[in-house]
PDB file of N, CA and C in Angstrom:
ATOM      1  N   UNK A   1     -17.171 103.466-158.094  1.00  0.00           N
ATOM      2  CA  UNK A   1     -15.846 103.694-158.618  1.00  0.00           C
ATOM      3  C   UNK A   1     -14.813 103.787-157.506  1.00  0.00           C
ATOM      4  N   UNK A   2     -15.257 104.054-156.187  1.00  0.00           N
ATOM      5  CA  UNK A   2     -14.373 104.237-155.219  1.00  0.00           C
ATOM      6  C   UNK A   2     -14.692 102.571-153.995  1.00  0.00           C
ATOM      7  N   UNK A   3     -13.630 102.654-153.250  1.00  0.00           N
ATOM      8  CA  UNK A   3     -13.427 101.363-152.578  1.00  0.00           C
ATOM      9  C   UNK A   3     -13.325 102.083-151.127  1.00  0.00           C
ATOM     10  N   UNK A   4     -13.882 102.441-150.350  1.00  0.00           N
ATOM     11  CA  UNK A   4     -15.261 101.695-150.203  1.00  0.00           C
ATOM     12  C   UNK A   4     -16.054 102.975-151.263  1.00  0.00           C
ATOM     13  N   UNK A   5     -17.552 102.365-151.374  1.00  0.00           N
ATOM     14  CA  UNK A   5     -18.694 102.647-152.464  1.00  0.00           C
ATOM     15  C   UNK A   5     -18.694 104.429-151.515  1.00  0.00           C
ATOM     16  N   UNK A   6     -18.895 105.144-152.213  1.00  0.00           N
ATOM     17  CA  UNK A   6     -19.328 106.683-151.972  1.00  0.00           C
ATOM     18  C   UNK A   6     -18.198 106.977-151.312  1.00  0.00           C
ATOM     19  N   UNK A   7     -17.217 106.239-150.925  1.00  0.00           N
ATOM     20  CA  UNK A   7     -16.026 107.240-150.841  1.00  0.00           C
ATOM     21  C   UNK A   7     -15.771 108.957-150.894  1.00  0.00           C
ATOM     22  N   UNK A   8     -15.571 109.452-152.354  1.00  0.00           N
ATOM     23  CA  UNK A   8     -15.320 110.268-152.559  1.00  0.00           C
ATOM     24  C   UNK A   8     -16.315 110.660-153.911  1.00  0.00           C
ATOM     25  N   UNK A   9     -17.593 110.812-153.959  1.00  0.00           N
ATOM     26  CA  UNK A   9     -18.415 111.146-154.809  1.00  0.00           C
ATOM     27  C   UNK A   9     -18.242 112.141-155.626  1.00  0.00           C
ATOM     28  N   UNK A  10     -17.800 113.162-155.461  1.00  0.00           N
ATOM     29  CA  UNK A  10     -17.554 114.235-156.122  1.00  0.00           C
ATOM     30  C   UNK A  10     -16.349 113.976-157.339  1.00  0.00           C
ATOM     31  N   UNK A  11     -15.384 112.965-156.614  1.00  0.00           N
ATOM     32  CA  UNK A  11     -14.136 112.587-157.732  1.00  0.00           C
ATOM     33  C   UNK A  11     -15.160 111.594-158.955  1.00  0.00           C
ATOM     34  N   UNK A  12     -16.092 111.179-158.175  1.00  0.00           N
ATOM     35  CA  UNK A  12     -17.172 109.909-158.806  1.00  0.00           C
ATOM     36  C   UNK A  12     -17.485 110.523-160.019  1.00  0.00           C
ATOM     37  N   UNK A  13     -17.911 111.447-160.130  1.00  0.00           N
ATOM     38  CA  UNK A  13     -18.571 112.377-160.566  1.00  0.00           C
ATOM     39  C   UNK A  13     -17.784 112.880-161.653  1.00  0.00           C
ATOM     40  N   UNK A  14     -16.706 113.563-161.227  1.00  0.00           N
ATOM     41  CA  UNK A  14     -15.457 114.470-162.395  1.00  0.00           C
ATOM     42  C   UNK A  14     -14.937 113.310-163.224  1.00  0.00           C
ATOM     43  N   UNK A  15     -14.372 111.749-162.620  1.00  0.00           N
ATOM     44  CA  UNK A  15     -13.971 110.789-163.517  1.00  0.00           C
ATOM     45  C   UNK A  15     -15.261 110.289-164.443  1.00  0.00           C
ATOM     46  N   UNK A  16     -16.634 110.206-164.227  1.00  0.00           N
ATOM     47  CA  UNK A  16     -17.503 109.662-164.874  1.00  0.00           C
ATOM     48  C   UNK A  16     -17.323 110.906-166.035  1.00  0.00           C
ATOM     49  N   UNK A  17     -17.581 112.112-165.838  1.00  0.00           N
ATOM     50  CA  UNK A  17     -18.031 113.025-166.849  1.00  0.00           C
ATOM     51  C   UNK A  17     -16.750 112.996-167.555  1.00  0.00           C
ATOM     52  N   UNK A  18     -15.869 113.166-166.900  1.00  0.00           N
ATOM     53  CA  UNK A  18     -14.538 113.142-168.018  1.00  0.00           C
ATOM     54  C   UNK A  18     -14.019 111.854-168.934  1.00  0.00           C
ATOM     55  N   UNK A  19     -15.180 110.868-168.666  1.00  0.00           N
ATOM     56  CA  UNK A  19     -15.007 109.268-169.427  1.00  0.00           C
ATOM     57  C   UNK A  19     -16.190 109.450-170.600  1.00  0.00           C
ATOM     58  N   UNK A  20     -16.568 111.090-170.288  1.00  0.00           N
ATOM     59  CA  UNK A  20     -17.426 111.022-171.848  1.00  0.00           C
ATOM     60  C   UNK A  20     -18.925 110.251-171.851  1.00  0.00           C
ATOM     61  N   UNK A  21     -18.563 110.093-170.680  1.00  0.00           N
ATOM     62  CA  UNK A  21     -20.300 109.796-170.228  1.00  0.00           C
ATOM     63  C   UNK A  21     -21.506 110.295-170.044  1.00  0.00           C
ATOM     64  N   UNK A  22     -22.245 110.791-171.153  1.00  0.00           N
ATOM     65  CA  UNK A  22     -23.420 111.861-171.693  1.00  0.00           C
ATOM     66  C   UNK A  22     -24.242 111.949-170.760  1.00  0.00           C
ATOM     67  N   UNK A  23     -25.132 110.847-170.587  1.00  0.00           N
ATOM     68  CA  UNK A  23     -26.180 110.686-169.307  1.00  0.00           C
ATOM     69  C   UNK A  23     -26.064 109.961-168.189  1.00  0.00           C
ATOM     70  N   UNK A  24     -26.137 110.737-166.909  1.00  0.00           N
ATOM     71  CA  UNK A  24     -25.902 109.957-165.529  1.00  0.00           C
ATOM     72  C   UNK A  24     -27.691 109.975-165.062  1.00  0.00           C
ATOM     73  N   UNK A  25     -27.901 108.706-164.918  1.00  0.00           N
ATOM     74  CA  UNK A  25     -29.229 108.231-164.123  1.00  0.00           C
ATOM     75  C   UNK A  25     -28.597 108.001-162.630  1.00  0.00           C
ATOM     76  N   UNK A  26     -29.026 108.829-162.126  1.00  0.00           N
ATOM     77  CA  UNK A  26     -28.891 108.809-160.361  1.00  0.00           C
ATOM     78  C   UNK A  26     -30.560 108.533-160.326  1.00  0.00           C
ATOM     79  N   UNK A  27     -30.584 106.868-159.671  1.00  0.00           N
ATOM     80  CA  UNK A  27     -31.614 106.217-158.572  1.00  0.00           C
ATOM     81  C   UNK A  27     -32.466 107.428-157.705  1.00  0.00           C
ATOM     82  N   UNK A  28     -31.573 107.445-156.687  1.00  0.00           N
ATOM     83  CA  UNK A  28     -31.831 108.707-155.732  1.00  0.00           C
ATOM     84  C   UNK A  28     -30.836 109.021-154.810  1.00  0.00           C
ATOM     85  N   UNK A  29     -31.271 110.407-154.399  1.00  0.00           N
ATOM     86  CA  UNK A  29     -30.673 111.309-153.461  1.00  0.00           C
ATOM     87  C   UNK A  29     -29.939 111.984-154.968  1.00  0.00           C
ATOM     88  N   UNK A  30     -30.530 112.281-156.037  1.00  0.00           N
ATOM     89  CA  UNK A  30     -29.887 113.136-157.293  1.00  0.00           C
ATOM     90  C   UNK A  30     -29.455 114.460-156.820  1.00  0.00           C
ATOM     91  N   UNK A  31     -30.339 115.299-155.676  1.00  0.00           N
ATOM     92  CA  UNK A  31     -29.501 116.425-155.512  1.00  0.00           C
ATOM     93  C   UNK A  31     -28.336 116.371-155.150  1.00  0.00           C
ATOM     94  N   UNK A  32     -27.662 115.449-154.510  1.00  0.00           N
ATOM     95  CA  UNK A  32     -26.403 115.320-154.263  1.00  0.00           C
ATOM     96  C   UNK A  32     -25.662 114.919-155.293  1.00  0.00           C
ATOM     97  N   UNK A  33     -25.959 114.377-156.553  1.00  0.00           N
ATOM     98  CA  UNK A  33     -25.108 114.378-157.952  1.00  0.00           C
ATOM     99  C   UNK A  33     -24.870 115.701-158.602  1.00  0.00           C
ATOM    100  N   UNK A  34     -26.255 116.901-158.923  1.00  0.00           N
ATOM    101  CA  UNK A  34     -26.632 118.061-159.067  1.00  0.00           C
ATOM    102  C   UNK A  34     -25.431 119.421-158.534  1.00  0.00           C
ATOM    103  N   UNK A  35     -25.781 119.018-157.048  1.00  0.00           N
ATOM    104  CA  UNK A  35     -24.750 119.638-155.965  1.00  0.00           C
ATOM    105  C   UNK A  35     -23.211 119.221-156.207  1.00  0.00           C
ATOM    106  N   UNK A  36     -22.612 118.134-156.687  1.00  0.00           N
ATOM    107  CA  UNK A  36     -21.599 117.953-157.041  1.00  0.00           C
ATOM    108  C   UNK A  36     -21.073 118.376-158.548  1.00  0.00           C
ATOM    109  N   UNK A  37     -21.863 118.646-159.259  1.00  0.00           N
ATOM    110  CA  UNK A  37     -21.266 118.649-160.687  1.00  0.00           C
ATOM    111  C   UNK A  37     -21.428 120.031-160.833  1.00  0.00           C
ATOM    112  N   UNK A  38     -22.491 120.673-160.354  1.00  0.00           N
ATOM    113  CA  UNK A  38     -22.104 122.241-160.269  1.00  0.00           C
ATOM    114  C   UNK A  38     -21.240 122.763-159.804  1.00  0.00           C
ATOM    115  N   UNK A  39     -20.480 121.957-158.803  1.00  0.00           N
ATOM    116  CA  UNK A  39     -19.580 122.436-158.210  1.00  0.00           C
ATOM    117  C   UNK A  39     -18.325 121.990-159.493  1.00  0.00           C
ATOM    118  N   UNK A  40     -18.017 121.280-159.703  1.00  0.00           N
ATOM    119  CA  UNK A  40     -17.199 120.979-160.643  1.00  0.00           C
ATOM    120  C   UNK A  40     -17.410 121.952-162.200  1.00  0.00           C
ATOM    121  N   UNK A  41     -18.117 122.223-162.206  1.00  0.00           N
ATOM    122  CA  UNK A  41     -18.485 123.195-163.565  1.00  0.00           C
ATOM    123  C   UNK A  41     -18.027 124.618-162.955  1.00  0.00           C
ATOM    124  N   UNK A  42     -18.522 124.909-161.855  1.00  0.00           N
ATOM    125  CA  UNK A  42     -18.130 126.693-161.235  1.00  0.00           C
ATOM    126  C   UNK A  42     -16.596 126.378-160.956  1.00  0.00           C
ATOM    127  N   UNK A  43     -16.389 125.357-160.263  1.00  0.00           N
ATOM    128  CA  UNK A  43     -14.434 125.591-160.199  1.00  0.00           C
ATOM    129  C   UNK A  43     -13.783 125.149-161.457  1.00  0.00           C
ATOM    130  N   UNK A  44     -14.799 124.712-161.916  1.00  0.00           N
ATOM    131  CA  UNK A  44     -13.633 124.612-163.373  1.00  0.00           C
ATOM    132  C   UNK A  44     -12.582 123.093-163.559  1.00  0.00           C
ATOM    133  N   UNK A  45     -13.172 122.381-162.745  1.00  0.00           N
ATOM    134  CA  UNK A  45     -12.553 121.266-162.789  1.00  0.00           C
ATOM    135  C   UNK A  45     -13.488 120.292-164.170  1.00  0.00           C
ATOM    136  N   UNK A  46     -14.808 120.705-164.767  1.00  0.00           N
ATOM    137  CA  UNK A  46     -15.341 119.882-165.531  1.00  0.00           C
ATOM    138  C   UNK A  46     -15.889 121.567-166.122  1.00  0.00           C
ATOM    139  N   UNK A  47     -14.851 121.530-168.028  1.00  0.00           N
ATOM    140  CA  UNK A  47     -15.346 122.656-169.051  1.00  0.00           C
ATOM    141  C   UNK A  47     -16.860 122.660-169.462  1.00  0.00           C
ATOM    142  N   UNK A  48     -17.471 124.124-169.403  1.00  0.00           N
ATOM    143  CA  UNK A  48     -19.081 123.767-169.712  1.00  0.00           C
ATOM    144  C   UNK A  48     -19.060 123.453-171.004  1.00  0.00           C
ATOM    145  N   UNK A  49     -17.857 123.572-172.356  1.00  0.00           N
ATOM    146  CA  UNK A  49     -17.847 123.089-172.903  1.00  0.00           C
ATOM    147  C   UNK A  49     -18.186 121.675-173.058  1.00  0.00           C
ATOM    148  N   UNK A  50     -17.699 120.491-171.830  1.00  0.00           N
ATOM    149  CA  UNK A  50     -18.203 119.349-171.899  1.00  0.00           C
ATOM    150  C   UNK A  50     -18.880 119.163-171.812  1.00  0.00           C
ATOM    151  N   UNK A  51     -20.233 120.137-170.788  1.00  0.00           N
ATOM    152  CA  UNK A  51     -21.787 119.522-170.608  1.00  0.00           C
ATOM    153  C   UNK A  51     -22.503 120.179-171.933  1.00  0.00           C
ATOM    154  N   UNK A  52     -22.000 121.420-172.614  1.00  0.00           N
ATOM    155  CA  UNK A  52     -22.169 121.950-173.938  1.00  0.00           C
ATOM    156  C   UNK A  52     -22.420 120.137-174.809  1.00  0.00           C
ATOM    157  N   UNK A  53     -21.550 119.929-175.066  1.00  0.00           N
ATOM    158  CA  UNK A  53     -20.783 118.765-176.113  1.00  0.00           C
ATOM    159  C   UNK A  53     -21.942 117.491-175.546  1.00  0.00           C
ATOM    160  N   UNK A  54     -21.952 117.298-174.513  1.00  0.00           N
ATOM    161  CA  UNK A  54     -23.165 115.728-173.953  1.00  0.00           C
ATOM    162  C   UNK A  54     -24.545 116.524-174.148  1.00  0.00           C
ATOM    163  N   UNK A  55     -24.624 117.680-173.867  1.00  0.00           N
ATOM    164  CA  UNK A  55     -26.257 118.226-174.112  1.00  0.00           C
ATOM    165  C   UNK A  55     -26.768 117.920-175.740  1.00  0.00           C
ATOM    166  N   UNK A  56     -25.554 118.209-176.591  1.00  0.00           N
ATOM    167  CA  UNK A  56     -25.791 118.609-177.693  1.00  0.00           C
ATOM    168  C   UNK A  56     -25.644 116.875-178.904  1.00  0.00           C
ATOM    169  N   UNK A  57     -25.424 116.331-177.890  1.00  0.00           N
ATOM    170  CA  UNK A  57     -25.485 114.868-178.332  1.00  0.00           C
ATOM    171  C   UNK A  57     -26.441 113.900-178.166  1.00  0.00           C
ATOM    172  N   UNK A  58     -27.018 114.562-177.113  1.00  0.00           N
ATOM    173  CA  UNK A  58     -28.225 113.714-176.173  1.00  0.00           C
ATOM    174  C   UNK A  58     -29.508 114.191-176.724  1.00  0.00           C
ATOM    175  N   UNK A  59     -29.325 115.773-177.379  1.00  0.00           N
ATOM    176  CA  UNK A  59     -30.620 116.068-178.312  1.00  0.00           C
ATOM    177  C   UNK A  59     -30.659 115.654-179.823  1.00  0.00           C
ATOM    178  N   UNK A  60     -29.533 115.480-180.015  1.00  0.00           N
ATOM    179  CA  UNK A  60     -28.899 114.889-181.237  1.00  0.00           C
ATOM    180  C   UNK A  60     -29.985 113.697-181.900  1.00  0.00           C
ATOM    181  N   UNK A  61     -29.646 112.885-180.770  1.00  0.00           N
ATOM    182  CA  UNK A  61     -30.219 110.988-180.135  1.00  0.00           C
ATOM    183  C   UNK A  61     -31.842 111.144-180.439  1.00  0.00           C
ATOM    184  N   UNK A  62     -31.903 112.372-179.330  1.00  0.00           N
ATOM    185  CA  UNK A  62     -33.901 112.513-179.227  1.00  0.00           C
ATOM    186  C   UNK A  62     -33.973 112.850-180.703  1.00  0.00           C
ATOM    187  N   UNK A  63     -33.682 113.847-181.507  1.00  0.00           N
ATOM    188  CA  UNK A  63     -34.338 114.051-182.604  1.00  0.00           C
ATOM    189  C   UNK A  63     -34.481 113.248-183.394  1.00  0.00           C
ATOM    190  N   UNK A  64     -33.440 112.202-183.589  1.00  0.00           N
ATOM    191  CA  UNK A  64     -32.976 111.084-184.332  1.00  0.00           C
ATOM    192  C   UNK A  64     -34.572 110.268-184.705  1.00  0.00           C
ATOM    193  N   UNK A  65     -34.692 109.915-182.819  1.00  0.00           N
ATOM    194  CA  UNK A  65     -35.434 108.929-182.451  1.00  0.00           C
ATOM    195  C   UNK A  65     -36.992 109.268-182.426  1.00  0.00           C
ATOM    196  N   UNK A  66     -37.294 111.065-182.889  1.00  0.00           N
ATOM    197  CA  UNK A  66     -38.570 111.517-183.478  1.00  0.00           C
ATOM    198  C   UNK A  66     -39.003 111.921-181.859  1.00  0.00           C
ATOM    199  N   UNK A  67     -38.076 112.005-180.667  1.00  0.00           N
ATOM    200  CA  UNK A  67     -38.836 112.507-179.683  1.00  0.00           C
ATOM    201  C   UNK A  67     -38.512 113.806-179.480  1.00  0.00           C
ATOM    202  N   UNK A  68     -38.260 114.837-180.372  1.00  0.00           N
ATOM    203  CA  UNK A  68     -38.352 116.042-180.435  1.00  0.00           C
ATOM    204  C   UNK A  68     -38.461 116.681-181.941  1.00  0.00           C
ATOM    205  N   UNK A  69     -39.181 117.703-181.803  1.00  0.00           N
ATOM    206  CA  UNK A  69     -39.785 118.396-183.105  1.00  0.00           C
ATOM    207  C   UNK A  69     -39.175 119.787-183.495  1.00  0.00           C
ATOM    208  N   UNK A  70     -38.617 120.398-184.078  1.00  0.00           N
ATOM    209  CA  UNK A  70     -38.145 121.287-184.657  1.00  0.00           C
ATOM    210  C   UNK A  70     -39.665 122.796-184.881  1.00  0.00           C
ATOM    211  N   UNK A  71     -39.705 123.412-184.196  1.00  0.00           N
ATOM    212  CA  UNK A  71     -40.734 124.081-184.516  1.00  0.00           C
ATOM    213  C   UNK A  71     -40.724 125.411-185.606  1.00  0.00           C
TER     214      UNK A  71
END
C-alpha cells in the first residue's frame, strides 16, 4: 500500500483494518503485523469494537461452513 513496499507498515495496517478487512494472512515475520495492530488497538487509533465486529463475522462464516459446533 505504501511506495516504496513497507514504507510505513503500521499506517499499512490501520488503512487495511479500517477498509473493513476481516482477515489479514501475513506470509511471514506475522509478529510484526501482531506488534503493530496492538499497538493501534491500545492507542486507540483502531476501536476494539472493530476487531469485536471482524471476530464476530469470521465465526459467523466458520459456523455457516459447519467448521464450528455450538456445544
Amino acid at each position: 500500500m505504501t511506495d516504496p513496499p513497507h514504507v510505513n507498515y503500521t499506517w499499512s495496517i490501520q488503512e487495511s483494518v479500517g477498509a473493513r478487512i476481516d482477515m489479514v494472512m501475513v506470509g511471514y515475520n506475522y509478529f510484526e503485523f501482531i506488534d503493530g495492530l496492538t499497538y493501534l488497538v491500545n492507542d486507540n487509533y483502531i476501536p476494539v469494537s472493530r476487531i469485536d465486529d471482524a471476530v464476530k463475522r469470521i465465526l459467523r462464516v466458520k459456523f455457516v461452513m459447519g467448521c464450528l459446533k455450538i456445544r
